[in-house]
C-alpha atoms as a PDB file:
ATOM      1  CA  UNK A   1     102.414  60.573-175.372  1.00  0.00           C
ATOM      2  CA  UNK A   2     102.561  64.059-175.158  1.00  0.00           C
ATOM      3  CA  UNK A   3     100.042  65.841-173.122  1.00  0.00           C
ATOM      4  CA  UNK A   4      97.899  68.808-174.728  1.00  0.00           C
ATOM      5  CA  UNK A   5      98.558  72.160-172.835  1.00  0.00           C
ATOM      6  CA  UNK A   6      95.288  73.929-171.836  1.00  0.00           C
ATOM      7  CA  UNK A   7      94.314  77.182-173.829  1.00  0.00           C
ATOM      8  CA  UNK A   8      93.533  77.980-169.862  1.00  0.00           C
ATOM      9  CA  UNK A   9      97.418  77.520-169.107  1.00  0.00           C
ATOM     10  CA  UNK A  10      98.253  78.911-172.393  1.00  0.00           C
ATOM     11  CA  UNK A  11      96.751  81.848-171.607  1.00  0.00           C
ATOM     12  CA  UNK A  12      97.887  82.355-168.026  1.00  0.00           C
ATOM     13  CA  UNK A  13     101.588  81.883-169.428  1.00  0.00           C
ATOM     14  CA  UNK A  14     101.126  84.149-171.919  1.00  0.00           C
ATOM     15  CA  UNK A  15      99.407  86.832-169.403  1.00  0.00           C
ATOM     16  CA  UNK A  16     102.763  86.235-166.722  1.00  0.00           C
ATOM     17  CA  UNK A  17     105.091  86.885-170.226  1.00  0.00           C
ATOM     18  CA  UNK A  18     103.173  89.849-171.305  1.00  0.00           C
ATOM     19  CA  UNK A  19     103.051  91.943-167.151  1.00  0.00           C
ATOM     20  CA  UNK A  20     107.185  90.631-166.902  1.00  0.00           C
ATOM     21  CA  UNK A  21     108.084  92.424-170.078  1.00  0.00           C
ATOM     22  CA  UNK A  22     105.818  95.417-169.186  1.00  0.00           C
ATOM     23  CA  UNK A  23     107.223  95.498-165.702  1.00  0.00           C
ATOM     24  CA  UNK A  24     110.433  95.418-167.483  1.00  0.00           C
ATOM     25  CA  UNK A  25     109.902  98.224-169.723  1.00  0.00           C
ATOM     26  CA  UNK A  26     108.630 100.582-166.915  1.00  0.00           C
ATOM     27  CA  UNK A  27     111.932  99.825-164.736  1.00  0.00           C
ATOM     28  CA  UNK A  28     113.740 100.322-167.968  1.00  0.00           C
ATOM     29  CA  UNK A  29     111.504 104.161-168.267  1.00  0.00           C
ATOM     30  CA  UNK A  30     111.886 104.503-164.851  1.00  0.00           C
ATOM     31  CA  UNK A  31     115.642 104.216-165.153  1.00  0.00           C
ATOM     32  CA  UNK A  32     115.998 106.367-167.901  1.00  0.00           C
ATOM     33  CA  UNK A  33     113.874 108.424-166.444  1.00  0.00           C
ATOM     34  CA  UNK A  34     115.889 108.836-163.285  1.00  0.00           C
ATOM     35  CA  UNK A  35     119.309 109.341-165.814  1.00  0.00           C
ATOM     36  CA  UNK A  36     117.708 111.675-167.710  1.00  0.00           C
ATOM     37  CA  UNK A  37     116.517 113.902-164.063  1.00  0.00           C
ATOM     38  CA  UNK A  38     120.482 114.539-163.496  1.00  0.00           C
ATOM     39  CA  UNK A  39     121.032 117.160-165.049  1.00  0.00           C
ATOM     40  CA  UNK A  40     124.583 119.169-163.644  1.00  0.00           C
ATOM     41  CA  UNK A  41     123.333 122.415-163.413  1.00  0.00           C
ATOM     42  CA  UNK A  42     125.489 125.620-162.579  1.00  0.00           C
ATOM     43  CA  UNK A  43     125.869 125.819-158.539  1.00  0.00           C
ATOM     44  CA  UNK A  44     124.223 129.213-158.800  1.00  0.00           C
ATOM     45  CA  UNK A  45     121.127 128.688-160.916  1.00  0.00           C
ATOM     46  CA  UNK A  46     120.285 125.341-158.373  1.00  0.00           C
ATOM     47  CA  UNK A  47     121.096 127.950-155.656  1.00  0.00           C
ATOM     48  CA  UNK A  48     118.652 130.466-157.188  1.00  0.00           C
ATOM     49  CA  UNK A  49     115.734 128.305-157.129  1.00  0.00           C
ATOM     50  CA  UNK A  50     116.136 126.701-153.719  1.00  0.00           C
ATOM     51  CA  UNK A  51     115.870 129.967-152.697  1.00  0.00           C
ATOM     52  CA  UNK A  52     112.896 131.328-154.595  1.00  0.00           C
ATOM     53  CA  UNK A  53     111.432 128.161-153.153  1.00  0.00           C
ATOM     54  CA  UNK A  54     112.205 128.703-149.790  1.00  0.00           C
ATOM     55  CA  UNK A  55     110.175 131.779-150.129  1.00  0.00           C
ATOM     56  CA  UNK A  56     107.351 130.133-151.766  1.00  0.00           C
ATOM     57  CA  UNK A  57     106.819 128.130-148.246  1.00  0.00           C
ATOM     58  CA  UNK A  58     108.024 125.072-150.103  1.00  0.00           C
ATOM     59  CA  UNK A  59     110.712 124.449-147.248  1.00  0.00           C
ATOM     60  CA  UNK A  60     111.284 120.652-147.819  1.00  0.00           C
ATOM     61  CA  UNK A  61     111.718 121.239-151.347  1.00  0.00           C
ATOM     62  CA  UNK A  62     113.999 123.819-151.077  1.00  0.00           C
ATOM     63  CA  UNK A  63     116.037 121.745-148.464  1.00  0.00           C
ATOM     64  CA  UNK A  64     116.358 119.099-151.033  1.00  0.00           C
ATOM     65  CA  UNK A  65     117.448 121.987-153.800  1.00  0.00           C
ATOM     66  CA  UNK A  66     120.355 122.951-151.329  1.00  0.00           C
ATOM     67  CA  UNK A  67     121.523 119.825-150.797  1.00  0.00           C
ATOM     68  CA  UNK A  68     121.556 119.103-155.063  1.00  0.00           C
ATOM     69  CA  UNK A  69     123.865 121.665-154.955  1.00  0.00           C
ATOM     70  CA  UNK A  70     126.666 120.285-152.567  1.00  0.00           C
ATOM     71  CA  UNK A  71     125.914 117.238-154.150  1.00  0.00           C
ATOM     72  CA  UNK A  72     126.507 118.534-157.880  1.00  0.00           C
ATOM     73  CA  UNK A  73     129.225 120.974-156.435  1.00  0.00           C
ATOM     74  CA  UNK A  74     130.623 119.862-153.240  1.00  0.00           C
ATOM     75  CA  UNK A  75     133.606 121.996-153.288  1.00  0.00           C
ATOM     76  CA  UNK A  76     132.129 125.505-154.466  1.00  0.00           C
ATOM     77  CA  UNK A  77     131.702 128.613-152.422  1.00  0.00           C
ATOM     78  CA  UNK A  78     127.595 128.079-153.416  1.00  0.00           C
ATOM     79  CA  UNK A  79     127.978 124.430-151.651  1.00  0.00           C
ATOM     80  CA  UNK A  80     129.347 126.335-148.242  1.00  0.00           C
ATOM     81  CA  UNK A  81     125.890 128.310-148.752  1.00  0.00           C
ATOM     82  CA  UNK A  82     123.699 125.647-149.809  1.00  0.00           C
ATOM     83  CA  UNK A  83     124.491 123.408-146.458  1.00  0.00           C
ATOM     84  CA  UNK A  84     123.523 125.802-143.610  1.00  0.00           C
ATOM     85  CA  UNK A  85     120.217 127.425-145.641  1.00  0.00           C
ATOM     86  CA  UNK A  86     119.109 123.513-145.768  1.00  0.00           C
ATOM     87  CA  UNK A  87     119.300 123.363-142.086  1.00  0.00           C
ATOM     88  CA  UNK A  88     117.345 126.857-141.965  1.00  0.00           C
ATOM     89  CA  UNK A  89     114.700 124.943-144.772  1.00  0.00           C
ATOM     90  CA  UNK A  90     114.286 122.010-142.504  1.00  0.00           C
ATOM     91  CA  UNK A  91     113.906 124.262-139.596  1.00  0.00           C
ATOM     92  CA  UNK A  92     111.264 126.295-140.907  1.00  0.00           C
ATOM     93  CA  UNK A  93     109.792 123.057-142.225  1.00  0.00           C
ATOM     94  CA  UNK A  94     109.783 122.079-138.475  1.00  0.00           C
ATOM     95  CA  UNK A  95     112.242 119.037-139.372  1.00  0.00           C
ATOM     96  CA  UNK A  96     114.345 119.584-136.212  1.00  0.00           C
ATOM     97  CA  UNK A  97     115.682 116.251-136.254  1.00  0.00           C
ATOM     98  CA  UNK A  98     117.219 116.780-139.505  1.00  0.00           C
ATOM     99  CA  UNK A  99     117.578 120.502-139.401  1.00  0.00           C
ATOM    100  CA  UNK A 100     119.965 119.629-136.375  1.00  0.00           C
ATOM    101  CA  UNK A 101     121.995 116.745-138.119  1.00  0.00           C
ATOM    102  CA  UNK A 102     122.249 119.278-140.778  1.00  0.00           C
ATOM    103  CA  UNK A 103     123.606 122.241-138.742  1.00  0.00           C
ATOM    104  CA  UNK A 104     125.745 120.031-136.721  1.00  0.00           C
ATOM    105  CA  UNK A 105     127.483 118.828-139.888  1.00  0.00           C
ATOM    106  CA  UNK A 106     128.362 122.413-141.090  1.00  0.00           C
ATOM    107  CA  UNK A 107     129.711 123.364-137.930  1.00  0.00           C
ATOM    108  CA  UNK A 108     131.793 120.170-137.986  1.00  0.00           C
ATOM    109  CA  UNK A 109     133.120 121.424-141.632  1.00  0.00           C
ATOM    110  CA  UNK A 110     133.344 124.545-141.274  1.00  0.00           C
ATOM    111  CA  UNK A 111     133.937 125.773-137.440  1.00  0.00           C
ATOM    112  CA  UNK A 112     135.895 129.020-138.729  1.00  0.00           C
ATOM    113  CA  UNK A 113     133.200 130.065-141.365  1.00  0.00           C
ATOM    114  CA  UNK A 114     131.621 133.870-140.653  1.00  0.00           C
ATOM    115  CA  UNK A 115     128.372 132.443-140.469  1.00  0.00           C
ATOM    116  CA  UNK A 116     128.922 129.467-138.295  1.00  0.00           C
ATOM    117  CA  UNK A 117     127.442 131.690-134.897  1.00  0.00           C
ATOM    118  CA  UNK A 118     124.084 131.683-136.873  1.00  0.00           C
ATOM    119  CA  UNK A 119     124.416 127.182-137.178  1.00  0.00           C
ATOM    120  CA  UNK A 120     124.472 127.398-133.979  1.00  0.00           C
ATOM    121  CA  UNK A 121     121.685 129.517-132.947  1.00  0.00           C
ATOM    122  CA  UNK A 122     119.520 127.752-135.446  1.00  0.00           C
ATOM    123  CA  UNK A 123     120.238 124.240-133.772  1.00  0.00           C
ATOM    124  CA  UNK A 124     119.560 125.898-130.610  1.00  0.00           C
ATOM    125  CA  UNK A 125     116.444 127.053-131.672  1.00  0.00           C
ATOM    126  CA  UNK A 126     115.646 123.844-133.047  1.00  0.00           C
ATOM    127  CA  UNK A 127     115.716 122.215-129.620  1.00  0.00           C
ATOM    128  CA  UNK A 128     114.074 125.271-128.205  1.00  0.00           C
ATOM    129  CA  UNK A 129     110.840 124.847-130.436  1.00  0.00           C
ATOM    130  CA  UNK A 130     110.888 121.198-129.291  1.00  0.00           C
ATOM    131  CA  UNK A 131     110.090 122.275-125.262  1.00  0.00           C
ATOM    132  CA  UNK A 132     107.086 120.853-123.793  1.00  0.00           C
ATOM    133  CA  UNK A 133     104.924 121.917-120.806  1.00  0.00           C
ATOM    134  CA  UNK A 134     106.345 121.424-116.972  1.00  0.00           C
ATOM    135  CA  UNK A 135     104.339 118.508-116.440  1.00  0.00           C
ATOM    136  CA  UNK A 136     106.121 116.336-119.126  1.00  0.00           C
ATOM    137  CA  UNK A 137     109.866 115.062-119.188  1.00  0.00           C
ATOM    138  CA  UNK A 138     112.318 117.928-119.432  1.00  0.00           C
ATOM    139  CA  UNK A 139     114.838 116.399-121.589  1.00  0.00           C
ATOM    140  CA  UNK A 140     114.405 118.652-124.969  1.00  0.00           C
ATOM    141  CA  UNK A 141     114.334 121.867-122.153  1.00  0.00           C
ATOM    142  CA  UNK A 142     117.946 120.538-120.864  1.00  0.00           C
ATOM    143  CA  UNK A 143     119.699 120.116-124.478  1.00  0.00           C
ATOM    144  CA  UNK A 144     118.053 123.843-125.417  1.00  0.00           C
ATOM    145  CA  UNK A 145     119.455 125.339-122.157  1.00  0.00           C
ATOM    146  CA  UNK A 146     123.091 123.820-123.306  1.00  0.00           C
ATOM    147  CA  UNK A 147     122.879 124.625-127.175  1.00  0.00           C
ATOM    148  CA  UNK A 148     121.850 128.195-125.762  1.00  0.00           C
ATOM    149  CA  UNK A 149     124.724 127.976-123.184  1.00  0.00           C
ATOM    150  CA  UNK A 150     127.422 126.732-126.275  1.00  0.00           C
ATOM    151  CA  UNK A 151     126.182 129.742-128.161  1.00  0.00           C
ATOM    152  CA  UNK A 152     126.399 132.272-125.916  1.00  0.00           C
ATOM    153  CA  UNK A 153     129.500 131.178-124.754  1.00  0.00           C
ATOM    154  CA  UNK A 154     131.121 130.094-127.896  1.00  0.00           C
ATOM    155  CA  UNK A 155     130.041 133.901-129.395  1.00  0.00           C
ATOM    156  CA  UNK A 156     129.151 136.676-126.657  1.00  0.00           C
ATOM    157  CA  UNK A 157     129.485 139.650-129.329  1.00  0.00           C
ATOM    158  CA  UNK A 158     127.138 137.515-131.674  1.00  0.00           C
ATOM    159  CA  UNK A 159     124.325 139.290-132.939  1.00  0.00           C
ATOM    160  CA  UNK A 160     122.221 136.295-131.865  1.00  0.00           C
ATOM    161  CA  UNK A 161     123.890 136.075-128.691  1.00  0.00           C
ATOM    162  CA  UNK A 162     121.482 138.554-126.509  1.00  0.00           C
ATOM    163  CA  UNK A 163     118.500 136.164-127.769  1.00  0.00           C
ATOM    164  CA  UNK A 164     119.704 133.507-126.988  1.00  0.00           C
ATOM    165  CA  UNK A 165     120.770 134.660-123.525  1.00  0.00           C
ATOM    166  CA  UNK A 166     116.711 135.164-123.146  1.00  0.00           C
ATOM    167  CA  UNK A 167     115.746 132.164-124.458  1.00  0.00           C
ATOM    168  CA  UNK A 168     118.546 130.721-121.798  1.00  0.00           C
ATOM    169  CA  UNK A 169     116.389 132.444-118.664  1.00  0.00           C
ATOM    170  CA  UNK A 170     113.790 131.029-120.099  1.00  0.00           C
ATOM    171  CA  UNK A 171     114.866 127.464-120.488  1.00  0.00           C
ATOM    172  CA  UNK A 172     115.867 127.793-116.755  1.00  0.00           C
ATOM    173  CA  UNK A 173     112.657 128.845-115.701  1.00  0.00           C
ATOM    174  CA  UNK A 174     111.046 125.948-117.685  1.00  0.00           C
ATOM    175  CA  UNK A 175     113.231 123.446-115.315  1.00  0.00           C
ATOM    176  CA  UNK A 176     112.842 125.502-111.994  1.00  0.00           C
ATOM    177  CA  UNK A 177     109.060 125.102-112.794  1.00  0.00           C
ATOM    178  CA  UNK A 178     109.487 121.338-113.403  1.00  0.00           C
ATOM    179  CA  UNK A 179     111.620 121.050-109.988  1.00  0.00           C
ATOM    180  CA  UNK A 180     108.134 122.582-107.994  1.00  0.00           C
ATOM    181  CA  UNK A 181     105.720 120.526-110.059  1.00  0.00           C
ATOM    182  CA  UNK A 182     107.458 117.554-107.982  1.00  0.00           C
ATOM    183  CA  UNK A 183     107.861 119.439-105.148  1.00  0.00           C
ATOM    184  CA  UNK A 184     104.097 120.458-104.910  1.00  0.00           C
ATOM    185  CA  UNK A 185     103.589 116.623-105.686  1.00  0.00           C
ATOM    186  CA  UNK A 186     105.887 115.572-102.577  1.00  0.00           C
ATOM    187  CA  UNK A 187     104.560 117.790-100.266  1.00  0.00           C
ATOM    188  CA  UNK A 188     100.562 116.732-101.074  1.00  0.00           C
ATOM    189  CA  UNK A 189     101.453 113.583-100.689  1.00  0.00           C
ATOM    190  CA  UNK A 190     103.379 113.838 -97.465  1.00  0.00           C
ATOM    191  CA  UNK A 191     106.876 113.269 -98.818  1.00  0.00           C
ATOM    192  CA  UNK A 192     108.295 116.022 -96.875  1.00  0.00           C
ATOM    193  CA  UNK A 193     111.927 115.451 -97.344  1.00  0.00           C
ATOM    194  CA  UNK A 194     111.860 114.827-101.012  1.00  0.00           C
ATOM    195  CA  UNK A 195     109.675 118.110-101.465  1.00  0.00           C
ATOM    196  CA  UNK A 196     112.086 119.810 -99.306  1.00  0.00           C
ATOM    197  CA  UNK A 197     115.339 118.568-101.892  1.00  0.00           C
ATOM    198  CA  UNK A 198     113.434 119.702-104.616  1.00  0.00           C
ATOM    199  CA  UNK A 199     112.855 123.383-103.388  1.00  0.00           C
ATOM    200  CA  UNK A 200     116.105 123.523-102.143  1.00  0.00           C
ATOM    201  CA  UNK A 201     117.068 122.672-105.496  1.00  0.00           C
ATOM    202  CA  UNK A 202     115.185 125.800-107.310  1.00  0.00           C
ATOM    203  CA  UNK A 203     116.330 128.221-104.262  1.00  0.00           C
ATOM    204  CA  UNK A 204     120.400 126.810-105.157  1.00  0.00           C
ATOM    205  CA  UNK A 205     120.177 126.098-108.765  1.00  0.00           C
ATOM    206  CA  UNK A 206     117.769 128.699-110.635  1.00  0.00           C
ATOM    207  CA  UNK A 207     117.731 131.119-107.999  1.00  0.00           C
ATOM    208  CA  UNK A 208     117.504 134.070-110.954  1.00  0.00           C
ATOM    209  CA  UNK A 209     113.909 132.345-111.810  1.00  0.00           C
ATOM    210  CA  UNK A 210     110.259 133.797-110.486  1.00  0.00           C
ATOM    211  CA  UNK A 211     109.978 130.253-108.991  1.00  0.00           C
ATOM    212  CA  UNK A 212     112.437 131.168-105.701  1.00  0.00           C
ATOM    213  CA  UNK A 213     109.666 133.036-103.596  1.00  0.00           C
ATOM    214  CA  UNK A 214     107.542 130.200-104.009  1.00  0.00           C
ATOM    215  CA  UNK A 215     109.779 127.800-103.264  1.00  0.00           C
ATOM    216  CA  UNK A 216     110.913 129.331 -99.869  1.00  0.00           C
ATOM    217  CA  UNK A 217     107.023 129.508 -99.412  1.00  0.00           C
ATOM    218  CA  UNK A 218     106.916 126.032 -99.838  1.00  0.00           C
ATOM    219  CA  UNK A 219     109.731 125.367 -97.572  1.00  0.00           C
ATOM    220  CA  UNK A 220     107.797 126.961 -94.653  1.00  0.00           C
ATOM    221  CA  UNK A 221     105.391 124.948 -95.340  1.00  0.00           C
ATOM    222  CA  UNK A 222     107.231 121.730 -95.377  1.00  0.00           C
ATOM    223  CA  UNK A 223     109.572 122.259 -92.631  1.00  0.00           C
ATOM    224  CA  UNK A 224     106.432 123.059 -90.422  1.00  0.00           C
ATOM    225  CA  UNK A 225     104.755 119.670 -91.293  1.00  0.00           C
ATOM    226  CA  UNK A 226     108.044 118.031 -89.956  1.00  0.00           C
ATOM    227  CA  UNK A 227     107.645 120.205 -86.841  1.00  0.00           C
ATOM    228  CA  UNK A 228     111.054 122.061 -87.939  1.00  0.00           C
ATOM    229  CA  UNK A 229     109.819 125.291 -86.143  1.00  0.00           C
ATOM    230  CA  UNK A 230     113.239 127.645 -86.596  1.00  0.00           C
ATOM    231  CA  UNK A 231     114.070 125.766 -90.495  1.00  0.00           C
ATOM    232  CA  UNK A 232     110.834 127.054 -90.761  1.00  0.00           C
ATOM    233  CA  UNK A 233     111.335 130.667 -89.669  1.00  0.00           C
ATOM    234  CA  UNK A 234     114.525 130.914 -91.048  1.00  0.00           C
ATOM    235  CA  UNK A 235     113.302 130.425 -94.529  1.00  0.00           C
ATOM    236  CA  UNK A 236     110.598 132.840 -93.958  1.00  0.00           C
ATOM    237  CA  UNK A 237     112.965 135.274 -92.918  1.00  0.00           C
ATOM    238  CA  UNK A 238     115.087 134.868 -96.498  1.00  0.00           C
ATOM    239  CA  UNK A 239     111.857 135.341 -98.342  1.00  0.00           C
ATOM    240  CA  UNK A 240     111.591 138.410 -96.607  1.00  0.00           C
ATOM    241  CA  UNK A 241     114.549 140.090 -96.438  1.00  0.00           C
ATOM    242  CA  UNK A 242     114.402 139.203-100.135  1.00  0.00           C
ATOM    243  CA  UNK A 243     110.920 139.795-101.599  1.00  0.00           C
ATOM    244  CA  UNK A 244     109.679 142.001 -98.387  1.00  0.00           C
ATOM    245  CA  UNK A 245     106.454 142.949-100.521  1.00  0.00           C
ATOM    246  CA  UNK A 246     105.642 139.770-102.016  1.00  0.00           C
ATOM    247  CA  UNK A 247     102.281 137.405-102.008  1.00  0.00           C
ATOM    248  CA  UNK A 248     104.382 134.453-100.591  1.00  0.00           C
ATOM    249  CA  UNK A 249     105.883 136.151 -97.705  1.00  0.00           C
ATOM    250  CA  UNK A 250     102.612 137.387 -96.518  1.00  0.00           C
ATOM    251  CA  UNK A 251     101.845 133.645 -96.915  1.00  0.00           C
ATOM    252  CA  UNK A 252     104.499 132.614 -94.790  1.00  0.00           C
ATOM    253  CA  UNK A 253     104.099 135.511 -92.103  1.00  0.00           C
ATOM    254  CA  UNK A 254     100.205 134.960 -91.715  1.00  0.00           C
ATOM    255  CA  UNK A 255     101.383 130.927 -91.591  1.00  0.00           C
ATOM    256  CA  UNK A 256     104.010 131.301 -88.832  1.00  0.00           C
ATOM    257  CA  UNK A 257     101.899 133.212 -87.116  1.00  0.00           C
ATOM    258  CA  UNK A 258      98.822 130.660 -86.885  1.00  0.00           C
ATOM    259  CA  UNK A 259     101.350 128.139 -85.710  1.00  0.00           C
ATOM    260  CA  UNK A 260     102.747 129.784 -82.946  1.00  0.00           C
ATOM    261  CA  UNK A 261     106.093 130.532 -84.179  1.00  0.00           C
ATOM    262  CA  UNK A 262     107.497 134.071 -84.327  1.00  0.00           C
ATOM    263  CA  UNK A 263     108.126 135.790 -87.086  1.00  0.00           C
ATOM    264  CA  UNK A 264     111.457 137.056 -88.036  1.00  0.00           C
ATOM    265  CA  UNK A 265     112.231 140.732 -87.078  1.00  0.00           C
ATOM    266  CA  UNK A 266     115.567 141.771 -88.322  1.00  0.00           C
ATOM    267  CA  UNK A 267     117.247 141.707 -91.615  1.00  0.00           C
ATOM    268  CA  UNK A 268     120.518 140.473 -90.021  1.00  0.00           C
ATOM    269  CA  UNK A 269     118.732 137.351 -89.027  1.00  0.00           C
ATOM    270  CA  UNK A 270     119.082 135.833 -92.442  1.00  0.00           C
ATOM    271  CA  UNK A 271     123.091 136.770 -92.685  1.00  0.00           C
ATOM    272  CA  UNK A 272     123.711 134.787 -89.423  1.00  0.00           C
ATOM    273  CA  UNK A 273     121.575 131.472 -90.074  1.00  0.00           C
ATOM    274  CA  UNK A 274     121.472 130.489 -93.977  1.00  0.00           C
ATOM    275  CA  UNK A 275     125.682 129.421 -93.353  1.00  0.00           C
ATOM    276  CA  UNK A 276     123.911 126.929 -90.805  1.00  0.00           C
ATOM    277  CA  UNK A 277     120.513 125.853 -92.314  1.00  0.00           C
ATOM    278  CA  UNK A 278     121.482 126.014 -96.467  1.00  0.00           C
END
């Protein structure tokens, strides 16, 4: 015998039929939809209102609108354009991540291109904006300092070349200053020799940073908690044959002096010891 169906499960059925078919329809409008939004558009007129975007502050937008036109166009002179002005969109737009990937793939396409000096300086900057204070890892710092370095090397009569030899000092400061963070660590601790490599490091390495006098400073300091009297006069007498008016060789003198040790008294010292101590 045939079992009655339920007006409940009737219903239900009829409910599940009815949402499939609407869910249908919509992916069906949706489609269309999507077909009917590509529209191939002249390279120029896309071009036209990325830019008047990009100038509206709509940078993510605009990116997008730059890439529709390598994408509609890939081999037009507006696609050339249209590739490095979406890595300057995602830059402004603070999307260095992508702004790089971006830059990095024009360069790969187009290494002879007039503009390529500015890709560069734009990826540059893009790790540059990405540096963090002295007391966190260095990493983004170190890949700035070499994008800088490619640049400046790769272009030295580049227009953005004198900036970015700036930014470069700058990028070498921001390590020198992470190398005496650690120091300054070591050497309240106790950890004498380890402080001592890591001044050593910002007196060899970044010795065109403000960080050196301190770091000779520091030196005194350290080599006189080992009981390394003459290390410690000798790097006195660098700081000032160096920086003779300077804060941290008043430091060191007054220091030498309340320990006993005398301190240096001839420029010529430094010549004849730094071959032996350095």
């Amino acid at each position: 015998m045939n079992r009655p169906v339920s007006r409940r499960s009737t219903s239900a059925t009829a409910r599940l039929a009815i949402a499939i078919a609407l869910s249908v329809g919509l992916a069906a409008c949706a489609s269309s939809d999507e077909e009917a939004a590509y529209v191939e558009r002249p390279p120029e007129n896309i071009y036209a209102e990325a830019q008047d975007t990009l100038e509206s502050g709509s940078y993510r937008t605009a990116a997008q609108l730059f890439d529709e036109v390598e994408r509609q166009h890939p081999y037009s002179e507006w696609s050339t354009r249209s590739q490095i002005m979406a890595g300057f969109a995602r830059y402004e737009n603070r999307d260095y991540d992508e702004a790089i990937e971006t830059l990095d793939r024009f360069i790969q396409l187009h290494p002879g291109h007039p503009n390529v000096d500015y890709a560069y300086y734009l990826k540059a900057l893009s790790y540059y904006e990405q540096i963090v204070d002295v007391d966190r890892d260095q990493a983004m710092t170190q890949r700035a300092m070499d994008a800088l370095e490619d640049l400046i090397n790769r272009f030295p009569e580049s227009e953005y070349a004198r900036d970015a030899e700036l930014k470069y000092d700058l990028t070498l400061d921001q390590l020198a200053g992470k190398e005496m963070t650690v120091g300054r660590y070591y050497l309240e601790q106790g950890h004498y020799n380890g402080a001592i490599g890591r001044f050593r490091t910002v007196i060899e390495d970044y010795d065109t940073t403000t960080h050196v006098p301190e770091a000779l400073h520091r030196l005194v300091e350290a080599f006189l908690a080992l009981g390394l009297r003459e290390q410690a006069r000798v790097s006195a007498s660098v700081l000032g044959y160096n920086y003779p008016g300077s804060d941290w060789y008043i430091d060191s003198y007054a220091l030498l002096v309340d320990e006993g040790v005398r301190p240096p008294d001839e420029r010529g010292f430094v010549e004849r010891t730094l071959d032996a101590i350095f």
